[in-house]
C-alpha atoms as a PDB file:
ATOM      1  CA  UNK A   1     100.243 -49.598  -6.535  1.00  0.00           C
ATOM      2  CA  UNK A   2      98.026 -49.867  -9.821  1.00  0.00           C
ATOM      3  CA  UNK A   3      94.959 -47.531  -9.510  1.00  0.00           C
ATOM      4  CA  UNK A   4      92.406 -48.851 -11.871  1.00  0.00           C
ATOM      5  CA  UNK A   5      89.673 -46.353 -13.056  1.00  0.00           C
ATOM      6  CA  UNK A   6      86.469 -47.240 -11.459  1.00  0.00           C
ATOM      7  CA  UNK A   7      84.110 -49.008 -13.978  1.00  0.00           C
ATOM      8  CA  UNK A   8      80.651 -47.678 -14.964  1.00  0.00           C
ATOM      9  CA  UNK A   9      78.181 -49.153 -16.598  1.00  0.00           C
ATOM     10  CA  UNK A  10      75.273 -47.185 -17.716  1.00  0.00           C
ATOM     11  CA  UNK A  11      72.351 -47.935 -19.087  1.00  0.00           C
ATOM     12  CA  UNK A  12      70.183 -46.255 -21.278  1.00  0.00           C
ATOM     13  CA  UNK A  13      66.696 -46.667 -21.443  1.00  0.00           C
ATOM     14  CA  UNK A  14      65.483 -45.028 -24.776  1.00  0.00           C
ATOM     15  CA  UNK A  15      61.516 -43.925 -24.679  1.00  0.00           C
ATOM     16  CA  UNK A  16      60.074 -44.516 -27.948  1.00  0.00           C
ATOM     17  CA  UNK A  17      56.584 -43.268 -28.289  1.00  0.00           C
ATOM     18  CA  UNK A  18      54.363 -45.985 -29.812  1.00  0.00           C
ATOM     19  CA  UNK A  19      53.858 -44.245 -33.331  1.00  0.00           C
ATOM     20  CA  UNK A  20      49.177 -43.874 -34.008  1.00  0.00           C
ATOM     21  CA  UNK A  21      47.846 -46.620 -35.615  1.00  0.00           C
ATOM     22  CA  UNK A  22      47.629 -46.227 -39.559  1.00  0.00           C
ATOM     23  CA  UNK A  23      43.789 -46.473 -39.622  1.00  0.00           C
ATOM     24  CA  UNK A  24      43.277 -44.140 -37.004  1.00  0.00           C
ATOM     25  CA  UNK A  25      45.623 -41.326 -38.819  1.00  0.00           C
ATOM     26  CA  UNK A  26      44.039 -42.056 -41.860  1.00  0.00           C
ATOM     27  CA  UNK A  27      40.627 -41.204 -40.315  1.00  0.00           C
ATOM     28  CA  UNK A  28      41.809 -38.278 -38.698  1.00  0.00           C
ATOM     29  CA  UNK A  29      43.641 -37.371 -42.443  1.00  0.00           C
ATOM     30  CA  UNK A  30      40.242 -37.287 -43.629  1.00  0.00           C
ATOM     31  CA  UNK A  31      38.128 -35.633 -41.258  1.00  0.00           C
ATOM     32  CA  UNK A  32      40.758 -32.651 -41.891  1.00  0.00           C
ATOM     33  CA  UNK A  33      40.676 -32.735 -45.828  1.00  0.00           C
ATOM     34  CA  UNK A  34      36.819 -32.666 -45.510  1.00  0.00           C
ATOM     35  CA  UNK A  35      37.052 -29.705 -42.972  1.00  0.00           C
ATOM     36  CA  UNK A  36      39.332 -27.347 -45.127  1.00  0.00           C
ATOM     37  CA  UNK A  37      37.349 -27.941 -48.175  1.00  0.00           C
ATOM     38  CA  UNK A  38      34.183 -27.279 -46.128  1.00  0.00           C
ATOM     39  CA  UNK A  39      35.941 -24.313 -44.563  1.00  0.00           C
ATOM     40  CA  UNK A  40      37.537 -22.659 -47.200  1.00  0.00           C
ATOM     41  CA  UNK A  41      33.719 -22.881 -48.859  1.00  0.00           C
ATOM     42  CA  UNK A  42      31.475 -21.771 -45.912  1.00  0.00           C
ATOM     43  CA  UNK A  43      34.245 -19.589 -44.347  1.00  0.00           C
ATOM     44  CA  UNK A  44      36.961 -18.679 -45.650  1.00  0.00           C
ATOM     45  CA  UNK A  45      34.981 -16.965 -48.461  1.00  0.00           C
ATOM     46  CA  UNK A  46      32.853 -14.551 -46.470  1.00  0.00           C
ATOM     47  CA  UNK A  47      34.059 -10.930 -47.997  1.00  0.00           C
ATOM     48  CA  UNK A  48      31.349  -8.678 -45.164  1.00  0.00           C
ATOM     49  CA  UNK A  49      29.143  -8.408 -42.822  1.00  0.00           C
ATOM     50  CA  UNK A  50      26.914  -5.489 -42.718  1.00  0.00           C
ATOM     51  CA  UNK A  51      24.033  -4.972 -39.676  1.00  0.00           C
ATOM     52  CA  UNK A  52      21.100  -4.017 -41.250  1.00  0.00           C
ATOM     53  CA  UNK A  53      19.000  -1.088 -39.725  1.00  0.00           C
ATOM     54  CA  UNK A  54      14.922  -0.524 -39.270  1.00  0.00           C
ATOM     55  CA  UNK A  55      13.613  -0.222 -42.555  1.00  0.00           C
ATOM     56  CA  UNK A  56      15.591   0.628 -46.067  1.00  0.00           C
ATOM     57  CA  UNK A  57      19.341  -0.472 -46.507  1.00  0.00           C
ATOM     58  CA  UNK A  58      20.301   0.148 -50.015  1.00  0.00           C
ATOM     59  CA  UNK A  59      23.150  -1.701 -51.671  1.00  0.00           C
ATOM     60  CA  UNK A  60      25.710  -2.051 -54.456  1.00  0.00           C
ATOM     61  CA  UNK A  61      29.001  -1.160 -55.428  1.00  0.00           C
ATOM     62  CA  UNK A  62      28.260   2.534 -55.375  1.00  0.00           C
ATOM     63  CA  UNK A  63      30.051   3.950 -52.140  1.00  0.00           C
ATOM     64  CA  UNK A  64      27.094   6.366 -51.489  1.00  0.00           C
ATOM     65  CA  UNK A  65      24.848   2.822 -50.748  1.00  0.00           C
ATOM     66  CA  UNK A  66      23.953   1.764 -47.418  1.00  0.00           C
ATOM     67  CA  UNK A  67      26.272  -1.686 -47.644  1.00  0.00           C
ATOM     68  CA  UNK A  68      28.879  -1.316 -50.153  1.00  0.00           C
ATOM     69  CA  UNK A  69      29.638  -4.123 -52.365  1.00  0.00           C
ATOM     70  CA  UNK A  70      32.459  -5.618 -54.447  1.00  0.00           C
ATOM     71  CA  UNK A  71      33.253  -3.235 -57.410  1.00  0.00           C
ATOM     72  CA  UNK A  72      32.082  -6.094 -59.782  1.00  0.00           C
ATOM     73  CA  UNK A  73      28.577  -5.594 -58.768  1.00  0.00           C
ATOM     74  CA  UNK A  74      26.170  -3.102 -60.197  1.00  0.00           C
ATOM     75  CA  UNK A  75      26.037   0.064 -58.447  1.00  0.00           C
ATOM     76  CA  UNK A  76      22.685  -0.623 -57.112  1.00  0.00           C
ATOM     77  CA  UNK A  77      22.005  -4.035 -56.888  1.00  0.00           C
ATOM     78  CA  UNK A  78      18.767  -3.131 -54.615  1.00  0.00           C
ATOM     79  CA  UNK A  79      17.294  -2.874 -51.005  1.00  0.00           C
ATOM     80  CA  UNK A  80      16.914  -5.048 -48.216  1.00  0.00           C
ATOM     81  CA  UNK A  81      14.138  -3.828 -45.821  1.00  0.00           C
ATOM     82  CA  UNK A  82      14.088  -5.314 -42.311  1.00  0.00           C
ATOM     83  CA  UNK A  83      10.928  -4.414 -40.676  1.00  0.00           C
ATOM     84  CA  UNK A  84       9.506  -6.534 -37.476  1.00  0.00           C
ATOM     85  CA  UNK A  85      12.134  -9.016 -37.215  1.00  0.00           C
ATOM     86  CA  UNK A  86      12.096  -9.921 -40.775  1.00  0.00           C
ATOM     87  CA  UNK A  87      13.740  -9.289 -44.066  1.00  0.00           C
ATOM     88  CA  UNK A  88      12.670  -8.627 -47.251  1.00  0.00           C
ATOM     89  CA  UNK A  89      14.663  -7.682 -50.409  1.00  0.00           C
ATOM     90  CA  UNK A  90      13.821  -5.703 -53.569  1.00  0.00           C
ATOM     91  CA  UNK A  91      16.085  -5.996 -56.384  1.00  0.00           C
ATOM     92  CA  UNK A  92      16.828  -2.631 -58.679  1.00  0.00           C
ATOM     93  CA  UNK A  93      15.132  -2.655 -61.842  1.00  0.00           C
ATOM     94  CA  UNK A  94      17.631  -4.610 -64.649  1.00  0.00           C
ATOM     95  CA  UNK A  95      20.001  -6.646 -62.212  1.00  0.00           C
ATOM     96  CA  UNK A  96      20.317 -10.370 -62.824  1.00  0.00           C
ATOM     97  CA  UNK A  97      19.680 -11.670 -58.924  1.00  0.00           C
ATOM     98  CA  UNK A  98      19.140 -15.280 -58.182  1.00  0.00           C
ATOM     99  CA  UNK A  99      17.635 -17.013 -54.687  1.00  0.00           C
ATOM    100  CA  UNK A 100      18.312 -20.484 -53.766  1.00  0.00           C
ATOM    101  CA  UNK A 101      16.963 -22.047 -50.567  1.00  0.00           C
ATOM    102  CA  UNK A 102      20.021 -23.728 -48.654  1.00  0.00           C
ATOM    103  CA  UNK A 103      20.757 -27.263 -49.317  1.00  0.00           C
ATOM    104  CA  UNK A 104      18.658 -26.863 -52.686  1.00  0.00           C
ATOM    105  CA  UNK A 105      20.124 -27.575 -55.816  1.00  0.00           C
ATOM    106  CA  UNK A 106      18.035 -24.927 -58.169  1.00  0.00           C
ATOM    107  CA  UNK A 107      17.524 -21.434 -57.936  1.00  0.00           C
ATOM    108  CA  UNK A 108      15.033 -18.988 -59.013  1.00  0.00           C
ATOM    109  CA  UNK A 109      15.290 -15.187 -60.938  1.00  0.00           C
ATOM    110  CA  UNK A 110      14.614 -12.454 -58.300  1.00  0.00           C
ATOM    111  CA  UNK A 111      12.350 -10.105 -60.470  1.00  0.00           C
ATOM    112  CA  UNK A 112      10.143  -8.209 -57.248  1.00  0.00           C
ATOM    113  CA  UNK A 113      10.267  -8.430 -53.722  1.00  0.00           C
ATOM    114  CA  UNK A 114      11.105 -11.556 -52.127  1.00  0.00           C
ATOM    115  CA  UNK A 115      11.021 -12.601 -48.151  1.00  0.00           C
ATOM    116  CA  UNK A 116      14.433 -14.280 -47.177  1.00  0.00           C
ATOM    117  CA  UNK A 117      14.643 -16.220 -44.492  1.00  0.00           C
ATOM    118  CA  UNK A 118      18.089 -15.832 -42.170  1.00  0.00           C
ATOM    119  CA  UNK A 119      20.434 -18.301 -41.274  1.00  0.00           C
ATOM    120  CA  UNK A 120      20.222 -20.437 -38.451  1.00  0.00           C
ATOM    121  CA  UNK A 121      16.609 -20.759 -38.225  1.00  0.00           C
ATOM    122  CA  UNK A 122      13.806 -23.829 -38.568  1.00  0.00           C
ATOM    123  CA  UNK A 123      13.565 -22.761 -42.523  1.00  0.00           C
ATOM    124  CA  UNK A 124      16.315 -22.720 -44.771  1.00  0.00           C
ATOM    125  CA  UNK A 125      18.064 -19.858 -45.368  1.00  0.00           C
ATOM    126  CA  UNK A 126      17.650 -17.850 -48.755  1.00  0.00           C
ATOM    127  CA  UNK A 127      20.299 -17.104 -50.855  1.00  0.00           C
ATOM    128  CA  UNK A 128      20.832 -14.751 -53.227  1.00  0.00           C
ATOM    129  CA  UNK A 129      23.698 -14.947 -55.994  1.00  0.00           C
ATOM    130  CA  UNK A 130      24.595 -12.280 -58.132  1.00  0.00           C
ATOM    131  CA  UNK A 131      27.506 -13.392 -60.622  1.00  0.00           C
ATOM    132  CA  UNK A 132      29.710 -15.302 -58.575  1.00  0.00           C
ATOM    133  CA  UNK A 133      29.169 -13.251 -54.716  1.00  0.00           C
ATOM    134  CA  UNK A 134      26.325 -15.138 -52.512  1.00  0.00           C
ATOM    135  CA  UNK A 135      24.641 -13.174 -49.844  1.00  0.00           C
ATOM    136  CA  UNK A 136      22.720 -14.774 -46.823  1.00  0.00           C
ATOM    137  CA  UNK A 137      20.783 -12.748 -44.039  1.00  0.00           C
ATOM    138  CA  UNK A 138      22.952 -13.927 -40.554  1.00  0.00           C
ATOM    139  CA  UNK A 139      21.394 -13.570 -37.356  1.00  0.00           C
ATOM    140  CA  UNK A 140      23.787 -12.537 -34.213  1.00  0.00           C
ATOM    141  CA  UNK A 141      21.441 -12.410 -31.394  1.00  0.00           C
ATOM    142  CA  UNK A 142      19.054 -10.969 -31.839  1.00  0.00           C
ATOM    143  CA  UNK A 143      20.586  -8.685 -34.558  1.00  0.00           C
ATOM    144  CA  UNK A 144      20.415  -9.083 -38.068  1.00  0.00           C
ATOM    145  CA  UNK A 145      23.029  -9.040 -40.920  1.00  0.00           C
ATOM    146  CA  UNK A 146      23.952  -9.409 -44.607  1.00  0.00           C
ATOM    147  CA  UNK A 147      26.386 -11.785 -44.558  1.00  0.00           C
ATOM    148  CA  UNK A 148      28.048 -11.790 -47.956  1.00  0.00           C
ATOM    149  CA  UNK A 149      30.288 -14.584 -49.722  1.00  0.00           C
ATOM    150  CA  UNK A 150      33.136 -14.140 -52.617  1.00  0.00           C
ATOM    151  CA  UNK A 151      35.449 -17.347 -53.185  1.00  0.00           C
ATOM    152  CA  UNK A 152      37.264 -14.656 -55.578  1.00  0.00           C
ATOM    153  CA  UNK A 153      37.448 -11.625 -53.254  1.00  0.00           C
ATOM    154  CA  UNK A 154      40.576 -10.341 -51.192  1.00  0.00           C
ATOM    155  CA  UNK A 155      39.636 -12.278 -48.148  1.00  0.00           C
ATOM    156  CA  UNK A 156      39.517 -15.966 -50.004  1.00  0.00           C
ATOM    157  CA  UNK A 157      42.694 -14.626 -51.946  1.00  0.00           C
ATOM    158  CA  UNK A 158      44.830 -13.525 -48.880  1.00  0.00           C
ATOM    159  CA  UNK A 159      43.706 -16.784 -46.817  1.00  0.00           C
ATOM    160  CA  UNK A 160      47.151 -18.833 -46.071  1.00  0.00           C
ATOM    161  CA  UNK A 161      45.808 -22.401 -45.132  1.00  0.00           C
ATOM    162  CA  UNK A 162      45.157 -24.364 -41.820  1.00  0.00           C
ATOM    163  CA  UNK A 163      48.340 -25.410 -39.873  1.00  0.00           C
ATOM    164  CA  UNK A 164      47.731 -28.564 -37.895  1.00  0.00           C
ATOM    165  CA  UNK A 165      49.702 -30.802 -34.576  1.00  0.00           C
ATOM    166  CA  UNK A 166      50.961 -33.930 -35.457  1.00  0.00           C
ATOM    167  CA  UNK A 167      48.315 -37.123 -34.783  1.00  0.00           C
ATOM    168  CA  UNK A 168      48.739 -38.011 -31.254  1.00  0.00           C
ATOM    169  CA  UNK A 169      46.181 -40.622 -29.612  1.00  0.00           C
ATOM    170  CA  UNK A 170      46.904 -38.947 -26.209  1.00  0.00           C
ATOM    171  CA  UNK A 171      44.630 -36.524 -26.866  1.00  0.00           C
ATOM    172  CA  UNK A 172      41.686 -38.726 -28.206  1.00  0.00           C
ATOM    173  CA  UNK A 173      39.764 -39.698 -24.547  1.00  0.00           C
ATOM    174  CA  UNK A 174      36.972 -41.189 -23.981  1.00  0.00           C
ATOM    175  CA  UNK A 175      34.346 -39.150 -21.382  1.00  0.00           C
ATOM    176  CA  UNK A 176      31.422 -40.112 -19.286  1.00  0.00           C
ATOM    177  CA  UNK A 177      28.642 -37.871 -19.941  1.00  0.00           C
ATOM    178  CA  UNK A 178      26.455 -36.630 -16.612  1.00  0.00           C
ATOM    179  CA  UNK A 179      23.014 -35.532 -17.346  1.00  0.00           C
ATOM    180  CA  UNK A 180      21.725 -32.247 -15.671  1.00  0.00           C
ATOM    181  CA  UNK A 181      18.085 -32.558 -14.069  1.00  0.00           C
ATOM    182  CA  UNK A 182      16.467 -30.976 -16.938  1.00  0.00           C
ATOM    183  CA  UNK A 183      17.781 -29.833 -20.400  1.00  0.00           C
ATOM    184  CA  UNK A 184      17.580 -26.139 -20.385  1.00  0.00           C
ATOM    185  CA  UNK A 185      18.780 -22.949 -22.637  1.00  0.00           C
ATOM    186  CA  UNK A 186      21.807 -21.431 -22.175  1.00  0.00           C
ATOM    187  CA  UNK A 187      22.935 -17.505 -23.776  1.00  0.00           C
ATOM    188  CA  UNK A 188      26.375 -17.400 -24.489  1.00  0.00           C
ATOM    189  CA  UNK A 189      28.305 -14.665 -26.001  1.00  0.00           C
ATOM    190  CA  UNK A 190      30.234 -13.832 -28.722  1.00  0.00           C
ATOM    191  CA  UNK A 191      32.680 -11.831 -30.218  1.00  0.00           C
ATOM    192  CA  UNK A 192      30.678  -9.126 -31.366  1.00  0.00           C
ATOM    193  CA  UNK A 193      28.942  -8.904 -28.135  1.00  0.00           C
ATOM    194  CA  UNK A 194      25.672 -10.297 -28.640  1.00  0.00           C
ATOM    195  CA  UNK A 195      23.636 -13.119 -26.709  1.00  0.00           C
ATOM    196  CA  UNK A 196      23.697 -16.815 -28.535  1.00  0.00           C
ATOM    197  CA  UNK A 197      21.299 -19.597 -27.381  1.00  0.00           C
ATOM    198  CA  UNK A 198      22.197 -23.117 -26.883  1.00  0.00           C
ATOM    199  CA  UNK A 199      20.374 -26.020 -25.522  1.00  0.00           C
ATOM    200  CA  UNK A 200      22.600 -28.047 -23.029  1.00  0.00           C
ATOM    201  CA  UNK A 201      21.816 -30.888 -20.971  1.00  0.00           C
ATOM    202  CA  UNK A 202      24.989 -31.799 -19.009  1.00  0.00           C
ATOM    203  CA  UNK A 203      28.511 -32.245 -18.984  1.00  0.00           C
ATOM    204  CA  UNK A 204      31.439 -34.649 -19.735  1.00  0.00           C
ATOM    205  CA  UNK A 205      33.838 -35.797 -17.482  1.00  0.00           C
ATOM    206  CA  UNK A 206      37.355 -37.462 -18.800  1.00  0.00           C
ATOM    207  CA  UNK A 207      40.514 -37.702 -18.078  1.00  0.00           C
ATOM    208  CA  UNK A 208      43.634 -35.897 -19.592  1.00  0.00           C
ATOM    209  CA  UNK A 209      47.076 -35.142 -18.466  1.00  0.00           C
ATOM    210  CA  UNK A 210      46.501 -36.805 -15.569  1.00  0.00           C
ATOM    211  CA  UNK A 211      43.975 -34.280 -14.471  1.00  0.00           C
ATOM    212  CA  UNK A 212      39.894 -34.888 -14.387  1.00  0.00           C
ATOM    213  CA  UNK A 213      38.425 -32.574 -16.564  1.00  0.00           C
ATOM    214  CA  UNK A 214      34.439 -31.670 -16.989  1.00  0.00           C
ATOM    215  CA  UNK A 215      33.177 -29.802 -19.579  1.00  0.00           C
ATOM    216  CA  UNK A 216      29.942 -28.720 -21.090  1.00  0.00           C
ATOM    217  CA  UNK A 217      28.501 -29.456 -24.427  1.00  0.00           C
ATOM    218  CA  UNK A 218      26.012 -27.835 -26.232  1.00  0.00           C
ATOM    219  CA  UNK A 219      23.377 -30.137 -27.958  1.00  0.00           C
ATOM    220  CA  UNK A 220      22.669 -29.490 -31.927  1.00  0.00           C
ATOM    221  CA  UNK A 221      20.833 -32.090 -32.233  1.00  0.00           C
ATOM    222  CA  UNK A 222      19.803 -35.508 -30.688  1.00  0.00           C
ATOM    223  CA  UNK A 223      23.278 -37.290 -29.095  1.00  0.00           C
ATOM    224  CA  UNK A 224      25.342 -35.171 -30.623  1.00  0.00           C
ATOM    225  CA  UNK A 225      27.675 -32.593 -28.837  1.00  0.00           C
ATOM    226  CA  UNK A 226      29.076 -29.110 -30.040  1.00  0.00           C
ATOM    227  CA  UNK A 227      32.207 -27.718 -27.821  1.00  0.00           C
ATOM    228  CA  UNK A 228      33.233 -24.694 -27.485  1.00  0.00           C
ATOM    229  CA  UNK A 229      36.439 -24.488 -25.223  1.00  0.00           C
ATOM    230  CA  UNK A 230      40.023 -22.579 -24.639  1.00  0.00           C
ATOM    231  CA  UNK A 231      42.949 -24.561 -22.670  1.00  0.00           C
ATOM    232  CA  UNK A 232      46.172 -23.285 -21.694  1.00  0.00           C
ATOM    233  CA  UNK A 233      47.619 -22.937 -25.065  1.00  0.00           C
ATOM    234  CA  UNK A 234      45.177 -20.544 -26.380  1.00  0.00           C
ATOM    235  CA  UNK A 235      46.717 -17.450 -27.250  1.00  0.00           C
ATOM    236  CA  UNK A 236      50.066 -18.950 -27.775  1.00  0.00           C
ATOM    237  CA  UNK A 237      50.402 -22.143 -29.868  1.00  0.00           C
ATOM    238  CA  UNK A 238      46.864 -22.446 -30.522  1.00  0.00           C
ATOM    239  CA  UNK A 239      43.415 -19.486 -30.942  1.00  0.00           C
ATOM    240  CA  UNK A 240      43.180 -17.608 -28.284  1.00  0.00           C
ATOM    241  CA  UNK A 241      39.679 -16.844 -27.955  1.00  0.00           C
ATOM    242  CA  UNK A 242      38.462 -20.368 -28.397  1.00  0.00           C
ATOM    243  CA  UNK A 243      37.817 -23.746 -30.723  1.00  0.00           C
ATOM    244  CA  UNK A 244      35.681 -26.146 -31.263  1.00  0.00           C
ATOM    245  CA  UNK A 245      35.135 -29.820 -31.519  1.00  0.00           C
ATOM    246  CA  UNK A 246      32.233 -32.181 -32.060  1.00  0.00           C
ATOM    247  CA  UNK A 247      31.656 -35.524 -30.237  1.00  0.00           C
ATOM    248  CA  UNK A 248      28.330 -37.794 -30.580  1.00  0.00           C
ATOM    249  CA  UNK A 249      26.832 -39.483 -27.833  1.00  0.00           C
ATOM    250  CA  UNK A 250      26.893 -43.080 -27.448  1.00  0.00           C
ATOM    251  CA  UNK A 251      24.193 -45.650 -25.801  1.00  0.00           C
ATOM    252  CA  UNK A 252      26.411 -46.629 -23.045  1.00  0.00           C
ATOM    253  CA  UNK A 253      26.818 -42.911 -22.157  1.00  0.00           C
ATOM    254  CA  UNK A 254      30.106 -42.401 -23.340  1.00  0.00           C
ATOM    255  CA  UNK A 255      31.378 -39.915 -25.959  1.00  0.00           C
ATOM    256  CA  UNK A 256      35.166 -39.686 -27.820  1.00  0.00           C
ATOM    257  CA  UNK A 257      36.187 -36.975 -27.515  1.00  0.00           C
ATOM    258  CA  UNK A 258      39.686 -36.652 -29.928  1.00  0.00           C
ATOM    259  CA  UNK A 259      41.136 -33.467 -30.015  1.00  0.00           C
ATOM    260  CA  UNK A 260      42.998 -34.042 -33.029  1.00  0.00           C
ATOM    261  CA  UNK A 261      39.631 -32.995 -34.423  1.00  0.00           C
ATOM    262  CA  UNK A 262      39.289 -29.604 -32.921  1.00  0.00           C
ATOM    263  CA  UNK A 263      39.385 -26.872 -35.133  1.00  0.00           C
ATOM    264  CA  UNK A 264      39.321 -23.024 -34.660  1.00  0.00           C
ATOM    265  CA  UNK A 265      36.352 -21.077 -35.167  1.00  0.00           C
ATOM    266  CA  UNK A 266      36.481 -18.956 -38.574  1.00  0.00           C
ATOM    267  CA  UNK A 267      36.709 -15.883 -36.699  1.00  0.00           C
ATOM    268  CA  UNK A 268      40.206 -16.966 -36.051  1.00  0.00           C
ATOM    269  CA  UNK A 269      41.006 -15.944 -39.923  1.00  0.00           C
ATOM    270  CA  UNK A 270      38.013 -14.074 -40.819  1.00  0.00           C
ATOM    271  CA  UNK A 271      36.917 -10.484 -39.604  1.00  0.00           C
ATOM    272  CA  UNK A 272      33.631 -11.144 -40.665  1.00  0.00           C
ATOM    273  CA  UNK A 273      32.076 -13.719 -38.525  1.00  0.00           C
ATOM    274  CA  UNK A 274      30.728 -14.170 -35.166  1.00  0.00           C
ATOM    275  CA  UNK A 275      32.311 -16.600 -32.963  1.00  0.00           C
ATOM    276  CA  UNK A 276      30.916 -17.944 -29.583  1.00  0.00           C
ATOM    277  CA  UNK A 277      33.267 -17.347 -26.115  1.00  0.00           C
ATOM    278  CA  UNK A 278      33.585 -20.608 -23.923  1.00  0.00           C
ATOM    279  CA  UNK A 279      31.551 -20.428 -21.196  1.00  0.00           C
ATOM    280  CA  UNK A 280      33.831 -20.343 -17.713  1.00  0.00           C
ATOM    281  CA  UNK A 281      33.333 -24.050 -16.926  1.00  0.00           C
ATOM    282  CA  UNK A 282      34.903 -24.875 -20.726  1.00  0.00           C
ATOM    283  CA  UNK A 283      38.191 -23.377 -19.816  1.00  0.00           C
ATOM    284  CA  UNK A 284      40.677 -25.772 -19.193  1.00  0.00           C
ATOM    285  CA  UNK A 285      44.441 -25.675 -17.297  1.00  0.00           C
ATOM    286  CA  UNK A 286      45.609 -28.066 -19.150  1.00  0.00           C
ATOM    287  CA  UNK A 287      47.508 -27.498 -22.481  1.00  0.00           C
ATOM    288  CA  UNK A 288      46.257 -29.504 -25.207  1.00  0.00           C
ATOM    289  CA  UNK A 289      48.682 -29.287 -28.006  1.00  0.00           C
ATOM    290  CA  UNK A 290      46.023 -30.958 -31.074  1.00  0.00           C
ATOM    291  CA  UNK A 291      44.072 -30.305 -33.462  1.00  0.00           C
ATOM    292  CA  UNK A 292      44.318 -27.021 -35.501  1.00  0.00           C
ATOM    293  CA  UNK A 293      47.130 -24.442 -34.466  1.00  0.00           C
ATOM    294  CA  UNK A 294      46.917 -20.913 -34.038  1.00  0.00           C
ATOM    295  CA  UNK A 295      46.741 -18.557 -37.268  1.00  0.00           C
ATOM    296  CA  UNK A 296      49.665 -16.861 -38.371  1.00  0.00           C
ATOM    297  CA  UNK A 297      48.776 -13.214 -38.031  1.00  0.00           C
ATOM    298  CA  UNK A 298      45.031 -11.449 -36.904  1.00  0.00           C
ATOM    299  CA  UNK A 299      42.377 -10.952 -39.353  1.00  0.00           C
ATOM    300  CA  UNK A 300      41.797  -7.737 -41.189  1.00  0.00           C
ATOM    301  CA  UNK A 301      39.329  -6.416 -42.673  1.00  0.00           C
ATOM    302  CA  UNK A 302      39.100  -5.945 -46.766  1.00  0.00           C
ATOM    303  CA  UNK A 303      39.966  -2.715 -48.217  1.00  0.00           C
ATOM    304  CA  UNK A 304      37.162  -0.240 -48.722  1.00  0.00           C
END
């Protein structure tokens, strides 16, 4: 008796993800070349952050000052005075100090006492440059700062780039957006502790990972929406404390959101800045593996 071996056919079905369309990766390409150069300008740069106190902070390379500089700087490169909310600076007598209103183009020699007005506000904020360090008065809260900028100083130096996930369309959705009864003001938190406020006027609703998601945007300016969010990567392939992503709001309703776009905040790299915590209803279960990955190692702070 001839036993045959018993015949199997098998087939293989081979998934082969549909690779992003060309256009669309060259968009997203873009938005992230535009983002690092914008980051490593605005962010990466910052070199301190010193809370000013009631009246007299004196500052300048010298160690016994108030807020200690970069040693480049002249040992006393003058006083910032904070009194009722406001700040005004006086420069020492013989120091070359420039101010330059944001967005402006020229700038002006600081010879007396000059008003600056902070970040963040209705007015642009005042700059002041002295060589190639630019310090702007940041307000956290209701605290406020000297928030000072070196694209040559250790931080800028030591910075080791933005690691990004591969373009995946998967994770570009498009969201309803469901208007609360009234726009209203929101505080939110951040890092350092202190009260941020936001103007919100709803949420948006999509669809992700098979799961219905809502989540709430903060408005920064007519139909366009600022996101502040964590998902269950954070803290392990991506920032744990939060990113971002923008979206803008279209007349049907709708908004893209495409988080191939989100970023993390620049307290991710940088010691020096203040970084908003999601609010509980921006915390996601799902995993969303795009946009900008975690950074290699915590942030520390310059040598003194």
């Amino acid at each position: 008796m001839i036993v045959r071996p018993a015949l199997w056919v098998m087939i293989v079905f081979v998934a082969i993800a549909a690779a992003p369309d060309a256009a669309y990766v060259k968009e997203v390409e873009a938005w992230r070349a535009k983002h690092e150069t914008d980051y490593r300008r605005d962010w990466v740069s910052i070199e301190g952050l010193f809370f000013l106190k009631p009246g007299e902070n004196r500052a300048g390379s010298n160690r016994e000052t108030d807020i200690v500089l970069s040693p480049k700087l002249p040992a006393s490169l003058g006083s910032f005075f904070l009194e009722n909310g406001r700040v005004r600076f006086v420069p020492h007598s013989g120091v070359s100090v420039s101010r330059r209103a944001e967005h402006a183009e020229e700038s002006e020699r600081v010879t007396a006492a000059v008003d600056l007005n902070p970040d963040g506000g209705k007015q642009p904020a005042d700059e002041l440059i002295v060589q190639d360090v630019r310090m702007v008065i940041h307000r956290s809260g209701d605290r406020l700062a000297l928030r000072v900028r070196d694209e040559h100083g250790e931080m800028a130096e030591s910075f080791v780039g933005f690691r990004w996930f591969p373009i995946n369309e998967e994770y570009r959705v498009t969201g309803r957006f469901i208007k609360d009864r009234m726009p209203r003001e929101i505080k939110i938190p951040n890092l350092l502790g202190d009260l941020d406020t936001y103007t919100t006027e709803g949420v948006v609703e999509f669809r992700l990972k098979g799961e219905t998601i809502r989540i709430r945007p903060m408005t920064t300016r007519p139909k366009r929406f600022y996101f502040v969010f964590r998902d269950a990567s954070s803290g392990h392939e991506t920032y744990a404390a939060a990113r971002f992503l923008y979206s803008d709001l279209r007349d049907d309703g709708t908004t893209v959101l495409d988080f191939n776009e989100a970023y993390n905040p620049p307290c991710a790299f940088n010691p020096y800045t203040t970084c908003p915590i999601p609010p509980k209803e921006n915390r996601l279960k799902v995993r969303v593996l795009a946009g900008e990955q975690a950074y290699p190692h915590e942030p520390v702070k310059r040598s003194q």
